[in-house]
C-alpha atoms as a PDB file:
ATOM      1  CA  UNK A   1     -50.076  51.781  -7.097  1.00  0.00           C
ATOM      2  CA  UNK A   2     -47.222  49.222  -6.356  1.00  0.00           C
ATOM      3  CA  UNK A   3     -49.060  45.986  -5.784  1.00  0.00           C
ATOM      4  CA  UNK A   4     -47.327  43.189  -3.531  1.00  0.00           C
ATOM      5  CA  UNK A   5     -49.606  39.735  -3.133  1.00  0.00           C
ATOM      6  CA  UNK A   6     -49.144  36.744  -0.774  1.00  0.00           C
ATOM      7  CA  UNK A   7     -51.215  34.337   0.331  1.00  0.00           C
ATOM      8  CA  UNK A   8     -51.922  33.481   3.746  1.00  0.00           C
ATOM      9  CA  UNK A   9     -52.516  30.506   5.195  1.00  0.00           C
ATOM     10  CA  UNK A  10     -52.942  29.796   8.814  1.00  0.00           C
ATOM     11  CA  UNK A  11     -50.103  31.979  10.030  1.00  0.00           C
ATOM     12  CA  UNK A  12     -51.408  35.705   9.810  1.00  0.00           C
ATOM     13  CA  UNK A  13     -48.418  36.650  11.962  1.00  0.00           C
ATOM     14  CA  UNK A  14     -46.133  36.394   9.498  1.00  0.00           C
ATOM     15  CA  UNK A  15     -48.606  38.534   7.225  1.00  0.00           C
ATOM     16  CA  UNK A  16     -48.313  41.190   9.489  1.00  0.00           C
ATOM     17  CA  UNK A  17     -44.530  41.378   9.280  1.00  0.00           C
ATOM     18  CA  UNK A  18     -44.907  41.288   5.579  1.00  0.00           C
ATOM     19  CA  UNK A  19     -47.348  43.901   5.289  1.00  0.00           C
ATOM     20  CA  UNK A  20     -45.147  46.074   8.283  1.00  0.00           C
ATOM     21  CA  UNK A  21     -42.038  45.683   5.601  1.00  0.00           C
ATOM     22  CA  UNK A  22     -44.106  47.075   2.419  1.00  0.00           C
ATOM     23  CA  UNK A  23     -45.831  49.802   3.912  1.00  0.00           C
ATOM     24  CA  UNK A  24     -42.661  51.566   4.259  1.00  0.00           C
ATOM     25  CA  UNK A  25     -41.555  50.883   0.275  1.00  0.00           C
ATOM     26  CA  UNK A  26     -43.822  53.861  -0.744  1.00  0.00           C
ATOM     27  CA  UNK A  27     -46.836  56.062   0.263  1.00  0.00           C
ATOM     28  CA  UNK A  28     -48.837  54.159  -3.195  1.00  0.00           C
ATOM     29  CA  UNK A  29     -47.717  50.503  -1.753  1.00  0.00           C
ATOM     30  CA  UNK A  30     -50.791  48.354  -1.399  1.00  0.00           C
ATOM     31  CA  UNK A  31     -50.248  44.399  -0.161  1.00  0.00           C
ATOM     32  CA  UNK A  32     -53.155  42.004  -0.948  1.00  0.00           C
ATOM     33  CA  UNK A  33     -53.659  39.292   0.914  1.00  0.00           C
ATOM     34  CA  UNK A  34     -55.469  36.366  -0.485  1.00  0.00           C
ATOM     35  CA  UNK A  35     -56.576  34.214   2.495  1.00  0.00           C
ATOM     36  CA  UNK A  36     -56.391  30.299   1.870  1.00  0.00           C
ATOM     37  CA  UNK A  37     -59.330  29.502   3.506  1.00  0.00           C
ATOM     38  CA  UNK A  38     -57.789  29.664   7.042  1.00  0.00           C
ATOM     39  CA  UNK A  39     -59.166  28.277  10.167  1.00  0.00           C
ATOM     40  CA  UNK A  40     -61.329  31.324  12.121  1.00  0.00           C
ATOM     41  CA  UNK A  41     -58.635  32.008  14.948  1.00  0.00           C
ATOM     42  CA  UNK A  42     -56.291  33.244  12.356  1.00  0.00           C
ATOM     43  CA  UNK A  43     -59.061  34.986  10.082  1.00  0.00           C
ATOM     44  CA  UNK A  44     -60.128  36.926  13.061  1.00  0.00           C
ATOM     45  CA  UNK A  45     -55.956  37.907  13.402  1.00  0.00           C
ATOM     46  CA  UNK A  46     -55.859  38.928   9.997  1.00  0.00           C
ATOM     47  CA  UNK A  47     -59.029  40.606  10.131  1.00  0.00           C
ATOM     48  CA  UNK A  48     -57.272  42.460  12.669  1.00  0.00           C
ATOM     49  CA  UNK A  49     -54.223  43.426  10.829  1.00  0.00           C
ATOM     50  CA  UNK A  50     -56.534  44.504   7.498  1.00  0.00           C
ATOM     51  CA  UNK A  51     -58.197  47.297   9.889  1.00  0.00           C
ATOM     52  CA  UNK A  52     -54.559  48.382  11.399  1.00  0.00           C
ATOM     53  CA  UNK A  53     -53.524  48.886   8.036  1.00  0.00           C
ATOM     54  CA  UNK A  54     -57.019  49.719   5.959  1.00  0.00           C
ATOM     55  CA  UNK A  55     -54.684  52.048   3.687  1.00  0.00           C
ATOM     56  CA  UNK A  56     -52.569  49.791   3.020  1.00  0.00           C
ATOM     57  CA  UNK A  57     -53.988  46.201   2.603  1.00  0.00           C
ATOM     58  CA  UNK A  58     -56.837  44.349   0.705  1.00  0.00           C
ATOM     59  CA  UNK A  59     -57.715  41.192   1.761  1.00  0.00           C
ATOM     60  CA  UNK A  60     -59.913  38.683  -0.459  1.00  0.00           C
ATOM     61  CA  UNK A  61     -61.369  35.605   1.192  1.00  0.00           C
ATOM     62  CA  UNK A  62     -61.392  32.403  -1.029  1.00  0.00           C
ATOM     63  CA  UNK A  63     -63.682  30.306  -0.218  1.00  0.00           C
ATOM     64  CA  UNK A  64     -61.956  27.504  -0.992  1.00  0.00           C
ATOM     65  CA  UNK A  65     -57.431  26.622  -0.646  1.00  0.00           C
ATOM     66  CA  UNK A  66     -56.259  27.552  -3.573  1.00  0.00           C
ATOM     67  CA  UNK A  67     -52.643  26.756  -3.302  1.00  0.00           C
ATOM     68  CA  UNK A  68     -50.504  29.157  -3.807  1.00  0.00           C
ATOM     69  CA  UNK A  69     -50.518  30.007  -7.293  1.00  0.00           C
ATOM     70  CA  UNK A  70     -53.520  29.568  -7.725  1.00  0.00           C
ATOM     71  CA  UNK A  71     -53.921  31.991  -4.505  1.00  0.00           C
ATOM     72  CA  UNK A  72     -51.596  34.544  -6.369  1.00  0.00           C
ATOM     73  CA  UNK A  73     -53.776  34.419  -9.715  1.00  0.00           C
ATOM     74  CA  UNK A  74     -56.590  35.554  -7.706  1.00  0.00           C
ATOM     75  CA  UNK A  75     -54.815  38.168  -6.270  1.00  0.00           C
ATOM     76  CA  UNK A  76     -53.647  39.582  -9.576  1.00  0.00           C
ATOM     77  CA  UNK A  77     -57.407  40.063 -10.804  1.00  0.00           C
ATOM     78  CA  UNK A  78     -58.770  43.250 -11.804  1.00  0.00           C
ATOM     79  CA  UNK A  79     -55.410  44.481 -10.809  1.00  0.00           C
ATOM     80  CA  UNK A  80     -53.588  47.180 -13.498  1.00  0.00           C
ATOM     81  CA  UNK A  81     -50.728  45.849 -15.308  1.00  0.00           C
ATOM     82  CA  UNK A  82     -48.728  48.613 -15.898  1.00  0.00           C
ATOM     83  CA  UNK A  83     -45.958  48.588 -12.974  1.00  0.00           C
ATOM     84  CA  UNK A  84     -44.240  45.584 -11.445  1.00  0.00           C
ATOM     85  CA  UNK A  85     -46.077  43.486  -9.571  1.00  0.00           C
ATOM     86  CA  UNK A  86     -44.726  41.551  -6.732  1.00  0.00           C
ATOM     87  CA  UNK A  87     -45.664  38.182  -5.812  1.00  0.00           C
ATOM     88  CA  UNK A  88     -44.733  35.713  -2.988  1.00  0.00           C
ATOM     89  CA  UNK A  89     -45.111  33.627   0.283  1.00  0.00           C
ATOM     90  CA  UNK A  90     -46.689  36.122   3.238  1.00  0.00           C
ATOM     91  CA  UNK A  91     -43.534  34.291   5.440  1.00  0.00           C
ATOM     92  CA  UNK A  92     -40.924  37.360   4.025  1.00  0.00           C
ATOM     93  CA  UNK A  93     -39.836  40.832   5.116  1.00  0.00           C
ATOM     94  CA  UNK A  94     -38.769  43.541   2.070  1.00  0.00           C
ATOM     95  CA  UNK A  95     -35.809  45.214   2.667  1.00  0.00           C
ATOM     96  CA  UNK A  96     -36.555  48.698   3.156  1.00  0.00           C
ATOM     97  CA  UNK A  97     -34.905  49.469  -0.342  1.00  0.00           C
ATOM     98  CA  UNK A  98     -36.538  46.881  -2.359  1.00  0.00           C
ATOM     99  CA  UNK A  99     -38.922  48.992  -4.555  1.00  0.00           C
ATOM    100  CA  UNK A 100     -36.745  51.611  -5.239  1.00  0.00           C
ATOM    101  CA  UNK A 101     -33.955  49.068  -6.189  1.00  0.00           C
ATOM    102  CA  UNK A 102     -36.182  47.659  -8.557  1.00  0.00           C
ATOM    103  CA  UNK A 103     -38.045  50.612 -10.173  1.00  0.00           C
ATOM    104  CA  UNK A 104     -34.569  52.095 -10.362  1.00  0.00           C
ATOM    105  CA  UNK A 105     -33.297  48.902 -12.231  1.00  0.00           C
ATOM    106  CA  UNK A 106     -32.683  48.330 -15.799  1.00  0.00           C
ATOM    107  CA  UNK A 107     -33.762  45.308 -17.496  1.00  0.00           C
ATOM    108  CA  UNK A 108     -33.459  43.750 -20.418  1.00  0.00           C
ATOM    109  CA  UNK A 109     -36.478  43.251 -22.730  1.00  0.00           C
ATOM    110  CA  UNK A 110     -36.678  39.673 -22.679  1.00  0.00           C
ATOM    111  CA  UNK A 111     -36.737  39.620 -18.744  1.00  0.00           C
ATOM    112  CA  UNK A 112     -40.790  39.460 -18.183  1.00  0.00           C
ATOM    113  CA  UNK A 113     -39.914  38.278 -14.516  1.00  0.00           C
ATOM    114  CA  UNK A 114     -37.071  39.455 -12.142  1.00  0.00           C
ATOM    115  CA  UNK A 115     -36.078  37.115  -9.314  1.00  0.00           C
ATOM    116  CA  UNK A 116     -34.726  39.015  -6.091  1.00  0.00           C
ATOM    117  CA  UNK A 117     -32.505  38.133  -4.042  1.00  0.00           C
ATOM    118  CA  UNK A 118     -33.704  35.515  -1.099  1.00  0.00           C
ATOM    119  CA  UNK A 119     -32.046  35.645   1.875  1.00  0.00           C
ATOM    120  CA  UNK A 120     -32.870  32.879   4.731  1.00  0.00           C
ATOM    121  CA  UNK A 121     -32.674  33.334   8.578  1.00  0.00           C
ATOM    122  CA  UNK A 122     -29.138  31.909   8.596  1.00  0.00           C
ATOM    123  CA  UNK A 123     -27.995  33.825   5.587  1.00  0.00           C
ATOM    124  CA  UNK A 124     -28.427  31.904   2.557  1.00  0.00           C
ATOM    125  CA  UNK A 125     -28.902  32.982  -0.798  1.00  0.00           C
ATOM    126  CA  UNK A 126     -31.759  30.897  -2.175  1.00  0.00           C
ATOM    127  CA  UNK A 127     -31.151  32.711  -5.755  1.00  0.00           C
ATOM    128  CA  UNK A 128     -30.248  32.119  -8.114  1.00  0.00           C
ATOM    129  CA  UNK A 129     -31.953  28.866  -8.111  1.00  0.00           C
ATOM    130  CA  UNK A 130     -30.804  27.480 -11.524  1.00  0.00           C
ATOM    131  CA  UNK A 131     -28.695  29.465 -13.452  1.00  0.00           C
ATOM    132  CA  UNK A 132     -29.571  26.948 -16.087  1.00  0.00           C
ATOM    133  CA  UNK A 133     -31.092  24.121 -16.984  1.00  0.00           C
ATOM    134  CA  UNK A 134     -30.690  21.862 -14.853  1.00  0.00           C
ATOM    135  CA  UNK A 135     -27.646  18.836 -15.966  1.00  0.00           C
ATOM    136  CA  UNK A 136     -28.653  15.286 -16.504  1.00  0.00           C
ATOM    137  CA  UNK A 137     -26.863  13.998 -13.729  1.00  0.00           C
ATOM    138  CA  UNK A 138     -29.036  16.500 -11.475  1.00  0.00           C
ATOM    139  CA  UNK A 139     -32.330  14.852 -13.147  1.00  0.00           C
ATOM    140  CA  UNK A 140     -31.151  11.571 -12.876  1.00  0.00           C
ATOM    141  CA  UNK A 141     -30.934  11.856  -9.155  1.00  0.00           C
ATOM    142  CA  UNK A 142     -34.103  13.851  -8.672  1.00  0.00           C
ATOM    143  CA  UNK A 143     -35.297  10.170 -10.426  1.00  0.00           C
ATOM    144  CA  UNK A 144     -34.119   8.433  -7.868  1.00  0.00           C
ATOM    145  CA  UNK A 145     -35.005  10.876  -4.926  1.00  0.00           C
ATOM    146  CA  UNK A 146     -39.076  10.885  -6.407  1.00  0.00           C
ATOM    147  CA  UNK A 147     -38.719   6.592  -7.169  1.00  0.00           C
ATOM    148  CA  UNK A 148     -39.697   6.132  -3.249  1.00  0.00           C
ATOM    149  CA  UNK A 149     -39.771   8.051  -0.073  1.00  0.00           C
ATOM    150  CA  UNK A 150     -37.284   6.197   1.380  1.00  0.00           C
ATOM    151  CA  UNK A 151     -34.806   6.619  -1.203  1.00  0.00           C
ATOM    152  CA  UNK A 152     -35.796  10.601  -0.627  1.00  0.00           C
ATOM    153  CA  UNK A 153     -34.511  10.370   2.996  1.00  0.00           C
ATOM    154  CA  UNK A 154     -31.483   8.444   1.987  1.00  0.00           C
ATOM    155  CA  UNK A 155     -30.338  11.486  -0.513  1.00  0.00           C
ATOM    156  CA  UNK A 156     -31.816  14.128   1.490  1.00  0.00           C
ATOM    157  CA  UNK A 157     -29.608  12.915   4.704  1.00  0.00           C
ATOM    158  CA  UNK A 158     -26.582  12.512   1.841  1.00  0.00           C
ATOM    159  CA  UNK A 159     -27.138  16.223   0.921  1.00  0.00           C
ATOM    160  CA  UNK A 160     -27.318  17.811   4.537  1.00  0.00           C
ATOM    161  CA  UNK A 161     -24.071  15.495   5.471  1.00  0.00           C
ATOM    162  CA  UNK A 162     -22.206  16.952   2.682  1.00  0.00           C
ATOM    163  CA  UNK A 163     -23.223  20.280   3.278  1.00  0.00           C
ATOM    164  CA  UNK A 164     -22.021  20.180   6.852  1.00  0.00           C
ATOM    165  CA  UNK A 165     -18.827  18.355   5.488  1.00  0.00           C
ATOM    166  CA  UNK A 166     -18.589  22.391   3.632  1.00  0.00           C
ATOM    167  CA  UNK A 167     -19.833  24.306   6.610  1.00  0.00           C
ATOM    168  CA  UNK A 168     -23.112  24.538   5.880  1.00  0.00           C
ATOM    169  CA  UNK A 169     -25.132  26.031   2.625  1.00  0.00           C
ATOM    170  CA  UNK A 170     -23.209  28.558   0.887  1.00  0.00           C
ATOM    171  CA  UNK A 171     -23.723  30.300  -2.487  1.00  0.00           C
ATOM    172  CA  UNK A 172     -22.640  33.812  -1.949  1.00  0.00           C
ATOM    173  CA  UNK A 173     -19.809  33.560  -4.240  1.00  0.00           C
ATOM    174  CA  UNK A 174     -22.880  33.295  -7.170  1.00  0.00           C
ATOM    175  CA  UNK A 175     -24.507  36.703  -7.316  1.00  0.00           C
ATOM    176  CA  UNK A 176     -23.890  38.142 -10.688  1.00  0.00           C
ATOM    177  CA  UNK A 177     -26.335  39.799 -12.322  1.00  0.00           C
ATOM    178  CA  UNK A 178     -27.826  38.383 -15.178  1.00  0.00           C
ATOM    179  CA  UNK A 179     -30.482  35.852 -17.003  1.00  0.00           C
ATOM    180  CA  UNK A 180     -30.917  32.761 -14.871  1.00  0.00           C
ATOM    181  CA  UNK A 181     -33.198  29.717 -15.893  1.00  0.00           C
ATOM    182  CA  UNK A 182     -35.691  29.699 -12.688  1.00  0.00           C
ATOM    183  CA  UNK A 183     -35.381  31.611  -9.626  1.00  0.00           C
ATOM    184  CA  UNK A 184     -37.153  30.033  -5.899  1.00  0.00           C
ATOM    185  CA  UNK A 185     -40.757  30.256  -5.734  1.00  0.00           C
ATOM    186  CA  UNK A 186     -40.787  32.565  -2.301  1.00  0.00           C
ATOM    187  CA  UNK A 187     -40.890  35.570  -4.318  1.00  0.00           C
ATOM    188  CA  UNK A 188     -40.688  37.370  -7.897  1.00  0.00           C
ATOM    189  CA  UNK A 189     -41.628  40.569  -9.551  1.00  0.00           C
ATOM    190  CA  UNK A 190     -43.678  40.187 -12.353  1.00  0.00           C
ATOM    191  CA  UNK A 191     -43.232  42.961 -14.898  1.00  0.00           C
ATOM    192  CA  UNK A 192     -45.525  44.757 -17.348  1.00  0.00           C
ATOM    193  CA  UNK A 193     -44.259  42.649 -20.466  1.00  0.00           C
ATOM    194  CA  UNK A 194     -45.447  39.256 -18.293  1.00  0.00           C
ATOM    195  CA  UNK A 195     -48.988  40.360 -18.871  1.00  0.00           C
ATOM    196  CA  UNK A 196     -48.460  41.565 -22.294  1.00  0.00           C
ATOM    197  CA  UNK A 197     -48.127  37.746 -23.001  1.00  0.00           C
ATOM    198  CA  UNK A 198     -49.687  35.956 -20.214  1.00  0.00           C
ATOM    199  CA  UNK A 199     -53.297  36.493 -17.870  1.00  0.00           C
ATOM    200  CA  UNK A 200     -51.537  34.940 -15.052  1.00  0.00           C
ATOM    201  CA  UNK A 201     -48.688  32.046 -13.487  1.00  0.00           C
ATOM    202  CA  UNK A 202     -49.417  29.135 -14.635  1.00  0.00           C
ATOM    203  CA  UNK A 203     -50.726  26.977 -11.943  1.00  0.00           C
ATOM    204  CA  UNK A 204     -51.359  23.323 -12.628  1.00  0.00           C
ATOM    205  CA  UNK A 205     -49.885  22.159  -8.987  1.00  0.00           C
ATOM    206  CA  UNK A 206     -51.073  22.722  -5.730  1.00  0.00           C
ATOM    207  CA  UNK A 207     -47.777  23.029  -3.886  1.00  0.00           C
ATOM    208  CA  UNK A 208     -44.223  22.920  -5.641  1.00  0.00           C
ATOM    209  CA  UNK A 209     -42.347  22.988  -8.833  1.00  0.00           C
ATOM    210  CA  UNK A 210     -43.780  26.648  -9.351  1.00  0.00           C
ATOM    211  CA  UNK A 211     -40.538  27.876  -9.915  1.00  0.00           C
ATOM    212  CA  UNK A 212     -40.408  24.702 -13.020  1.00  0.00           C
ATOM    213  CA  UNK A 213     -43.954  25.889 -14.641  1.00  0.00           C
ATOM    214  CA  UNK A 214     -42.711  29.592 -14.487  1.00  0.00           C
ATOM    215  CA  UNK A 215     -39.717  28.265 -16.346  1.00  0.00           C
ATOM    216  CA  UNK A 216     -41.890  26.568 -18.792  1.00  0.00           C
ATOM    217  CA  UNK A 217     -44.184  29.418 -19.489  1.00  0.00           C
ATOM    218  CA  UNK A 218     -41.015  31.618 -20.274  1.00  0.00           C
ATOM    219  CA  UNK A 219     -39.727  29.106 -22.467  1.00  0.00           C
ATOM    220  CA  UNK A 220     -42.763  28.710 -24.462  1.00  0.00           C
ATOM    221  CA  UNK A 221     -42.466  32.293 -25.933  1.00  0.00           C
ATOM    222  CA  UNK A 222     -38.426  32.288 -25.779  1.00  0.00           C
ATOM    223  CA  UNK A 223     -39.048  34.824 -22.697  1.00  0.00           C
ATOM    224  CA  UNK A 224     -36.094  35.180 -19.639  1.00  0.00           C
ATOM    225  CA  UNK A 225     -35.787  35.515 -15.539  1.00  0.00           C
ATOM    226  CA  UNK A 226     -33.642  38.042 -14.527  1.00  0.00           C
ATOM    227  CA  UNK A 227     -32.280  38.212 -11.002  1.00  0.00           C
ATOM    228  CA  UNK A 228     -31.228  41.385  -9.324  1.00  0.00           C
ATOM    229  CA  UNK A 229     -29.281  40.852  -6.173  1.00  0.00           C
ATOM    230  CA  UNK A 230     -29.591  44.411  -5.383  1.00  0.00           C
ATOM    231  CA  UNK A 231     -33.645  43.462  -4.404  1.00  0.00           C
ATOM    232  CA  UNK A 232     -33.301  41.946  -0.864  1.00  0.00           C
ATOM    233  CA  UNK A 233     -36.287  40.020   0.544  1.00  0.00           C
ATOM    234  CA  UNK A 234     -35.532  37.669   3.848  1.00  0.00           C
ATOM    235  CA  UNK A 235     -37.261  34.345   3.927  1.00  0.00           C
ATOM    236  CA  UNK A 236     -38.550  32.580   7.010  1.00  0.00           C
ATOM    237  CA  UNK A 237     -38.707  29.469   4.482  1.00  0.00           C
ATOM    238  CA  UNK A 238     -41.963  27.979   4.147  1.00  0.00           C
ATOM    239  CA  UNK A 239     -43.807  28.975   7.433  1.00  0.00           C
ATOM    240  CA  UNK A 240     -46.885  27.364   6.258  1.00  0.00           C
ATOM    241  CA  UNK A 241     -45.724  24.232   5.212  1.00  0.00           C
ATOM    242  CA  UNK A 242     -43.461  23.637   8.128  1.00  0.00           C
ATOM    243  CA  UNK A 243     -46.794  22.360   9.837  1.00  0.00           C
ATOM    244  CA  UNK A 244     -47.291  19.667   7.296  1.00  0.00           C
ATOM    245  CA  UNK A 245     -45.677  16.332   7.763  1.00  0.00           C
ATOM    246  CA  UNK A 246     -42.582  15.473   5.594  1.00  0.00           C
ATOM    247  CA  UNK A 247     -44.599  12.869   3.838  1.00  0.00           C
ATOM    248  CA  UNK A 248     -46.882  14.609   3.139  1.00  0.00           C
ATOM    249  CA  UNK A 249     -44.716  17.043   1.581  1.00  0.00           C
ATOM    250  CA  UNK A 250     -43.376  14.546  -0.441  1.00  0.00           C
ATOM    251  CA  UNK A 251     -46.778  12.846  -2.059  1.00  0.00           C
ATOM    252  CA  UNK A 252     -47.096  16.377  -3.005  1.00  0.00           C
ATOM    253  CA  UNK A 253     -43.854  17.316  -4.989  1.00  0.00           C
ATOM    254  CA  UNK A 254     -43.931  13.527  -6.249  1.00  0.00           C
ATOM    255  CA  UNK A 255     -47.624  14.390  -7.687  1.00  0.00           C
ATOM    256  CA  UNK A 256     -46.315  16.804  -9.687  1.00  0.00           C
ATOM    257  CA  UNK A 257     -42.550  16.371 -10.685  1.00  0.00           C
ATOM    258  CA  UNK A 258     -43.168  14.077 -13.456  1.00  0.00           C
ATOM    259  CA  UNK A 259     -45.144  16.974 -15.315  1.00  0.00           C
ATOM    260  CA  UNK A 260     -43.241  19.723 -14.580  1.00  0.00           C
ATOM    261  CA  UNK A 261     -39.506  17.893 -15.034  1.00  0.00           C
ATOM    262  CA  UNK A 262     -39.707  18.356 -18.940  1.00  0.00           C
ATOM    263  CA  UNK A 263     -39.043  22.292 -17.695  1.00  0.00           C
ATOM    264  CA  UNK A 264     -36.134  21.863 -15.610  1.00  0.00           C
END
């Protein structure tokens, strides 16, 4: 079987989509779904969707929110270890190629994750996300964007006015093939040789800087990312979490980047 997990929270719609997009990948494709404890209008949806697509799907309650690694780990037990295993947001549609891209891909060795290529609503390549480590400059100013939330707002605004200064987000120019330091969290394909060293992702925050620990636990055993642009997966971007307010969001990635910067 070809095992894709997500975890849903509060937005089973997009779960359907997701599942709708894997089904097609391959007659052995199985998505499980590992529920964040959502409220019981959208459990009864994705109860719904889980008997539409009983060949297809598994869906295990938590009883508790997990996050969303933590959400993932319990996905990945008692699941075999010997094919890829894909793991991600529920807020994504595979393109209909994706599997066979990546079972028809060659890898090097050292690559015990492959990131795919992300692909948001208006186009944007979201990987690579570091092709390496990130420069001191670029931690310096995540210093000063995590030293207060207004100071956040002030370099967020800075970034978005530059941006439109270029015509908006662009990295399509940056799609080589080939080792990168961390790829976004929406989505990666763990491979065999990941559980050869590791039970599961490491998952000391709640929310964000993911893609940082994943870094970290590659590092620790001189282990590489690998991204593929040939494996396409489109992004909604953070569906869940565009229901949580922005400070909110921040307390969280604050909470946690002091920990995880050491990785970047």
């Amino acid at each position: 079987m070809y095992y894709f997990i997500c975890v849903n929270y509060n937005n089973s719609g997009y779960t359907e989509n997701l599942v709708k997009s894997v089904v097609t990948q391959s007659e052995n494709a199985c998505v499980i779904v590992v529920d964040n404890k959502s409220n019981e209008s959208e459990s009864n949806k994705l109860k719904l969707i889980e008997k539409k697509y009983k060949e297809n799907i598994k869906v295990i309650w938590s009883e508790t929110n997990l996050g969303y690694f933590g959400g993932i780990n319990l996905g990945l037990k008692g699941l075999p270890k010997t094919n890829p295993i894909v793991v991600g947001n529920n807020d994504l549609i595979y393109d209909a190629n994706f599997l066979k891209n990546i079972l028809n891909g060659s890898y090097p060795a050292d690559a015990l994750v492959i990131a795919p290529n992300v692909i948001t609503k208006d186009g944007y390549h979201q990987n690579p996300h570091c092709r390496s480590r990130v420069s001191s400059t670029r931690k310096f100013l995540y210093d000063v964007y995590f030293s207060s939330y207004i100071s956040s707002k002030i370099l967020t605004w800075g970034s978005r006015f530059v941006n439109y200064l270029k015509g908006g987000r662009d990295n399509s120019l940056d799609q080589v093939r080939g080792y990168i330091h961390m790829g976004i969290g929406a989505c990666y394909i763990l491979m065999p040789s990941f559980f050869e060293n590791f039970n599961e992702l490491d998952n000391k925050v709640f929310l964000y800087g993911e893609e940082a620990y994943l870094a970290g636990q590659l590092m620790s055993i001189n282990a590489r990312m690998f991204y593929d642009p040939a494996a396409i997966v489109y992004h909604e971007e953070s569906a869940t979490l565009a229901k949580v307010a922005s400070k909110i969001k921040y307390d969280y990635m604050k909470s946690s980047y002091y920990d995880y910067k050491k990785f970047l």
